[in-house]
Protein backbone atom coordinates (compact mmCIF):
# COMPACT_ATOMS: atom_id res chain seq x y z
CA UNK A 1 -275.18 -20.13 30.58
CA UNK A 2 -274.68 -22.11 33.80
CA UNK A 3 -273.02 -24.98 34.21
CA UNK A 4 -271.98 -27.96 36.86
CA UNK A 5 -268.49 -26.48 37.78
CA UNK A 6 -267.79 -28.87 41.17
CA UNK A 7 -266.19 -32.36 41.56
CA UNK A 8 -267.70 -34.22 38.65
CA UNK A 9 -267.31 -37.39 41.02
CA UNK A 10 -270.15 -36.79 42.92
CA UNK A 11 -272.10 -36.62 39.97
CA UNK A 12 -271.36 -40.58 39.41
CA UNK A 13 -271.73 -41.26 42.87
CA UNK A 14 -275.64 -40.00 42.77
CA UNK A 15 -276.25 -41.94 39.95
CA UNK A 16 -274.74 -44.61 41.67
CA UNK A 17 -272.48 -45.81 38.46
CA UNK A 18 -269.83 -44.96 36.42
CA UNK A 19 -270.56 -41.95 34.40
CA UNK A 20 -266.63 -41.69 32.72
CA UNK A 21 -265.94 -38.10 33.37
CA UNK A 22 -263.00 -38.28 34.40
CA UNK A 23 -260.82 -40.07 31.64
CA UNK A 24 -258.47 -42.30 33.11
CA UNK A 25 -259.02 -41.96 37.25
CA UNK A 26 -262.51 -43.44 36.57
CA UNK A 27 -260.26 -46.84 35.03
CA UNK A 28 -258.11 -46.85 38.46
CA UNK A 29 -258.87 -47.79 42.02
CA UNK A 30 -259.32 -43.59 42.64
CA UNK A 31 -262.69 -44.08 40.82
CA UNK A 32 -265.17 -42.33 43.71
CA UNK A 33 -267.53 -44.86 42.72
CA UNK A 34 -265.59 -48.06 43.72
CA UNK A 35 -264.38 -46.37 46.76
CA UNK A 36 -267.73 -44.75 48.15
CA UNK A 37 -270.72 -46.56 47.37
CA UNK A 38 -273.41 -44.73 48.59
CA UNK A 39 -274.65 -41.02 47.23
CA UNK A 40 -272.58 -37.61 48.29
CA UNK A 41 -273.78 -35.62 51.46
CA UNK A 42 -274.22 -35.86 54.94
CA UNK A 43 -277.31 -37.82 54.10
CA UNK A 44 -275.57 -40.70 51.69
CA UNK A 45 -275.28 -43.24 54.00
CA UNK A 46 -278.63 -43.47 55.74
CA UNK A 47 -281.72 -45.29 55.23
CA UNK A 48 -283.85 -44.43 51.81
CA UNK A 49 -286.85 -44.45 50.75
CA UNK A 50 -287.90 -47.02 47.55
CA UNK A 51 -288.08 -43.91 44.35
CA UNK A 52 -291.44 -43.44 42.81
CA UNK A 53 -292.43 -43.59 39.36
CA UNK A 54 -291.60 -40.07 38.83
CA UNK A 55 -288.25 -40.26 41.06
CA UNK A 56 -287.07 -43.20 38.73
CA UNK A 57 -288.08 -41.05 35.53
CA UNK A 58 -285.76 -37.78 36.89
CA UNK A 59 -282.76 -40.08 37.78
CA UNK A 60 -282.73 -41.35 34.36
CA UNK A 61 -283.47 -38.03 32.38
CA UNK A 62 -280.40 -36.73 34.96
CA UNK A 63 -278.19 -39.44 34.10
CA UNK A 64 -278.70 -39.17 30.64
CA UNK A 65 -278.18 -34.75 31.08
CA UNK A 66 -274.65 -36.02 32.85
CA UNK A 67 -273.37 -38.56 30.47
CA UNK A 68 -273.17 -36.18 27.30
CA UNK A 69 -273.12 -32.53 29.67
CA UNK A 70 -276.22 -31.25 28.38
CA UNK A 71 -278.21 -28.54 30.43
CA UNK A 72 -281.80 -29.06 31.05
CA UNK A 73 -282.69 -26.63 28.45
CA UNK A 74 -280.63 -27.69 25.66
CA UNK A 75 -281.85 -31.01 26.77
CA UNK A 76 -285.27 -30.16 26.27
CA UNK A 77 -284.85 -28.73 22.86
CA UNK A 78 -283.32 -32.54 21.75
CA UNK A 79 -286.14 -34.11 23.19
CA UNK A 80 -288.78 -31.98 21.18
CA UNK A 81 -286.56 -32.28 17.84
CA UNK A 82 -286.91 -36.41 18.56
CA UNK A 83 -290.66 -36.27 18.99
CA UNK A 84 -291.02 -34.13 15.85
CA UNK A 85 -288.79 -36.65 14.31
CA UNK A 86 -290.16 -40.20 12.26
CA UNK A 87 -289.36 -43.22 14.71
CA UNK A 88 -289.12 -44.17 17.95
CA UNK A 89 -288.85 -41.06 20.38
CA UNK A 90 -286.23 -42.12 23.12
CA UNK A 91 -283.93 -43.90 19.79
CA UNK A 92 -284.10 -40.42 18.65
CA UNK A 93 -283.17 -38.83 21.11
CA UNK A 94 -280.02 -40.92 22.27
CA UNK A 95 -278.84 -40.68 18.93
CA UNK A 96 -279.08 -36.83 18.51
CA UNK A 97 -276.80 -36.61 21.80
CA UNK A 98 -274.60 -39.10 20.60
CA UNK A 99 -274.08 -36.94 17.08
CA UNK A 100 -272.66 -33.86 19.15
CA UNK A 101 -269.44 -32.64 18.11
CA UNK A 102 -267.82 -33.28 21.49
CA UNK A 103 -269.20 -36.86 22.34
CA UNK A 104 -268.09 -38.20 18.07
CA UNK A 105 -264.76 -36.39 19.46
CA UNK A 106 -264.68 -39.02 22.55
CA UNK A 107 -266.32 -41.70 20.17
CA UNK A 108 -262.94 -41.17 17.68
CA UNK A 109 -260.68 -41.50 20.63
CA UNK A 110 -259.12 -38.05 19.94
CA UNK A 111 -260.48 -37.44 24.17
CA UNK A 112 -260.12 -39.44 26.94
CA UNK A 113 -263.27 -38.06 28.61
CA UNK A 114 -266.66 -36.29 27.14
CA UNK A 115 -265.38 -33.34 29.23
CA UNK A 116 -262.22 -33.10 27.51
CA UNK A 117 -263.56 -33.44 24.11
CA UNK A 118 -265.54 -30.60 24.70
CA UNK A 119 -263.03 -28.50 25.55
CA UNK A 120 -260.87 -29.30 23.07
CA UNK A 121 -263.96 -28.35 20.25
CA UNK A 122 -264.21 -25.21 22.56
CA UNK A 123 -260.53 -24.12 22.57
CA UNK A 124 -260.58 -24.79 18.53
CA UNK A 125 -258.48 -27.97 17.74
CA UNK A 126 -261.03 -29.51 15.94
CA UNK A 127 -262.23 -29.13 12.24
CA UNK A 128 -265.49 -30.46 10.37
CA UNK A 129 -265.41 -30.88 7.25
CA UNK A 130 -262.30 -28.61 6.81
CA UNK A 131 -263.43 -25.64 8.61
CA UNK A 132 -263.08 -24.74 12.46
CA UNK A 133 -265.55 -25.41 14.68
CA UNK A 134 -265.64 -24.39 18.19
CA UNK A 135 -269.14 -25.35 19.19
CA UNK A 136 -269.52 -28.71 21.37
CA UNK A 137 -273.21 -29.11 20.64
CA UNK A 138 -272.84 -28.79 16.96
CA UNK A 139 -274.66 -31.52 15.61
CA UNK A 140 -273.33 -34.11 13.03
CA UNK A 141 -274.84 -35.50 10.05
CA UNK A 142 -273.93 -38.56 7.82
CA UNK A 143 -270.64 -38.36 5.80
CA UNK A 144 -269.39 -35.49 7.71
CA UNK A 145 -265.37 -35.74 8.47
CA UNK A 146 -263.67 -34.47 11.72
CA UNK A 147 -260.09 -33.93 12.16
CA UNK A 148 -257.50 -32.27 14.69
CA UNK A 149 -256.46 -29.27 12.92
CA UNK A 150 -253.14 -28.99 11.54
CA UNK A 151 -251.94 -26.48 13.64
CA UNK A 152 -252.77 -28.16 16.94
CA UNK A 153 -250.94 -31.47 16.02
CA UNK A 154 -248.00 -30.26 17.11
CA UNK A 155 -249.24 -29.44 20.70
CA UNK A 156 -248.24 -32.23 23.60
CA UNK A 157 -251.76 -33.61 23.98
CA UNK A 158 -251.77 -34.76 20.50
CA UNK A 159 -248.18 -36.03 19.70
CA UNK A 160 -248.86 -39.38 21.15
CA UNK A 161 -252.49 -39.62 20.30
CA UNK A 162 -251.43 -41.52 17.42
CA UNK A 163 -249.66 -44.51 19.36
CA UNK A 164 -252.80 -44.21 22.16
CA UNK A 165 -255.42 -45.20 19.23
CA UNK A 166 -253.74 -47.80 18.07
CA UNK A 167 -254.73 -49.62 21.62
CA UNK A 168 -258.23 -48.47 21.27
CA UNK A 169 -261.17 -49.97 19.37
CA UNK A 170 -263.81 -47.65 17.43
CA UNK A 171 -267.91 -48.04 17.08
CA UNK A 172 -268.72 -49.59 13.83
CA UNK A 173 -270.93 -45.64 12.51
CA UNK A 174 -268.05 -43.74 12.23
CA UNK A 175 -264.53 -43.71 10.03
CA UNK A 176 -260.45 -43.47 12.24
CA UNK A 177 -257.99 -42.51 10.56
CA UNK A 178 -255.50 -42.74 12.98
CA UNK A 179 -252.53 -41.62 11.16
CA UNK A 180 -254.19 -38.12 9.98
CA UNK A 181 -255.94 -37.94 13.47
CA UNK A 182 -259.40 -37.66 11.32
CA UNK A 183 -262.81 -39.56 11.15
CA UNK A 184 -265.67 -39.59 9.26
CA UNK A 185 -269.51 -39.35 10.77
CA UNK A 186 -270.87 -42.47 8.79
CA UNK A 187 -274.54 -42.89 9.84
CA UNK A 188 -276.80 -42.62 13.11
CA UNK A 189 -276.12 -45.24 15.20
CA UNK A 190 -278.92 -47.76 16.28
CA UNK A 191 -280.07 -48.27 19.90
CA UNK A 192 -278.01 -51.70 19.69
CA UNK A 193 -274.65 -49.73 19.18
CA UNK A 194 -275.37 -47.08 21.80
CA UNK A 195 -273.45 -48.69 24.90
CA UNK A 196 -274.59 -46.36 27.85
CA UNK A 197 -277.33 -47.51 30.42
CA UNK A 198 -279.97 -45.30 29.92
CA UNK A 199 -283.71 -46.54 29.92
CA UNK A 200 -284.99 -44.16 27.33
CA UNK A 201 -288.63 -44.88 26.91
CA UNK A 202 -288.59 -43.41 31.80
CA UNK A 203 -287.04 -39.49 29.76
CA UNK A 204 -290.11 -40.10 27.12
CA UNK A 205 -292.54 -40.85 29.97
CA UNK A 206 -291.25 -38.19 32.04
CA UNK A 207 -291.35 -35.19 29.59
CA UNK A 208 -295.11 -36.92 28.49
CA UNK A 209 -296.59 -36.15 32.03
């Protein structure tokens, strides 16, 4: 399957806001964002156009797509399972993304970047629920656990995650044990707890048309 393989940093810069996929550059004055304001291409800087209803729909459906790395089919598939699902549509659908392997890998600290966690779930240094799972867009449900695996603790990228998490805070639906380098999928979080600014209810609207 295709996927967005270029600088990542114009991805923010279209959105116009951080999107954190970089890790630690997007904390530091080399954040693309800070430095150029305006949208990538030879076009960025000039004059536009106020976005229609359907323009401001796209850019949010995008944004959302970029956030968690999700390709417009896969994100298509979520967005049927949270209409087939009880409750509000655009809730559901935010928290399906946010139960994916590789963004409760970012959520337990164990990546500095969605990007990262998912290729640390792809390269097999993760675990759920004891057994290996190399699938980023395995989804989560309540009470399962997720851990480095033993045999990758020994690697350089996790010998000082311990010390790193102790600086870091957690979201209040999932379980760190920063010690073991483990966690524990708790519940679904609410729209309250979900801190990324998306404007669901424009993605429902848009895939309603």
């Amino acid at each position: 399957m295709a996927r967005y393989t270029e600088a990542v940093c114009r991805l923010c810069r279209r959105e116009g806001l951080k999107l954190y996929l970089k890790g630690e550059r997007c904390y530091t004055e080399k954040c693309a964002v800070d430095r150029r304001t305006y949208p990538p291409g030879q076009h960025g800087q000039g004059r536009r156009s106020k976005p229609s209803e359907y323009g401001l729909q796209l850019r949010e459906k995008q944004k959302a797509r970029r956030i968690y790395g999700v390709l417009e089919s896969q994100f298509r598939k979520y967005f049927k399972e949270a209409d087939r699902r009880k409750g509000i549509t655009g809730e559901n659908l935010l928290q399906l993304l946010e139960s994916r392997l590789d963004n409760v890998v970012y959520r337990l600290g164990f990546a500095l970047s969605r990007p990262e966690a998912r290729q640390l779930v792809r390269h097999g240094h993760v675990d759920v629920n004891g057994r290996r799972v190399s699938i980023p867009s395995y989804l989560l449900r309540p009470g399962d656990s997720i851990s480095v695996r033993d045999t990758s603790r020994d690697k350089a990228r996790f010998k000082d995650l311990s010390e790193l998490l102790r600086t870091q805070g957690t979201v209040d639906w999932l379980e760190v044990d920063r010690t073991n380098l483990s966690g524990k999928f708790v519940r679904f979080p609410s729209r309250e707890e979900i801190d990324i600014p998306i404007t669901e209810h424009l993605i429902v609207e848009l895939y309603s048309r």
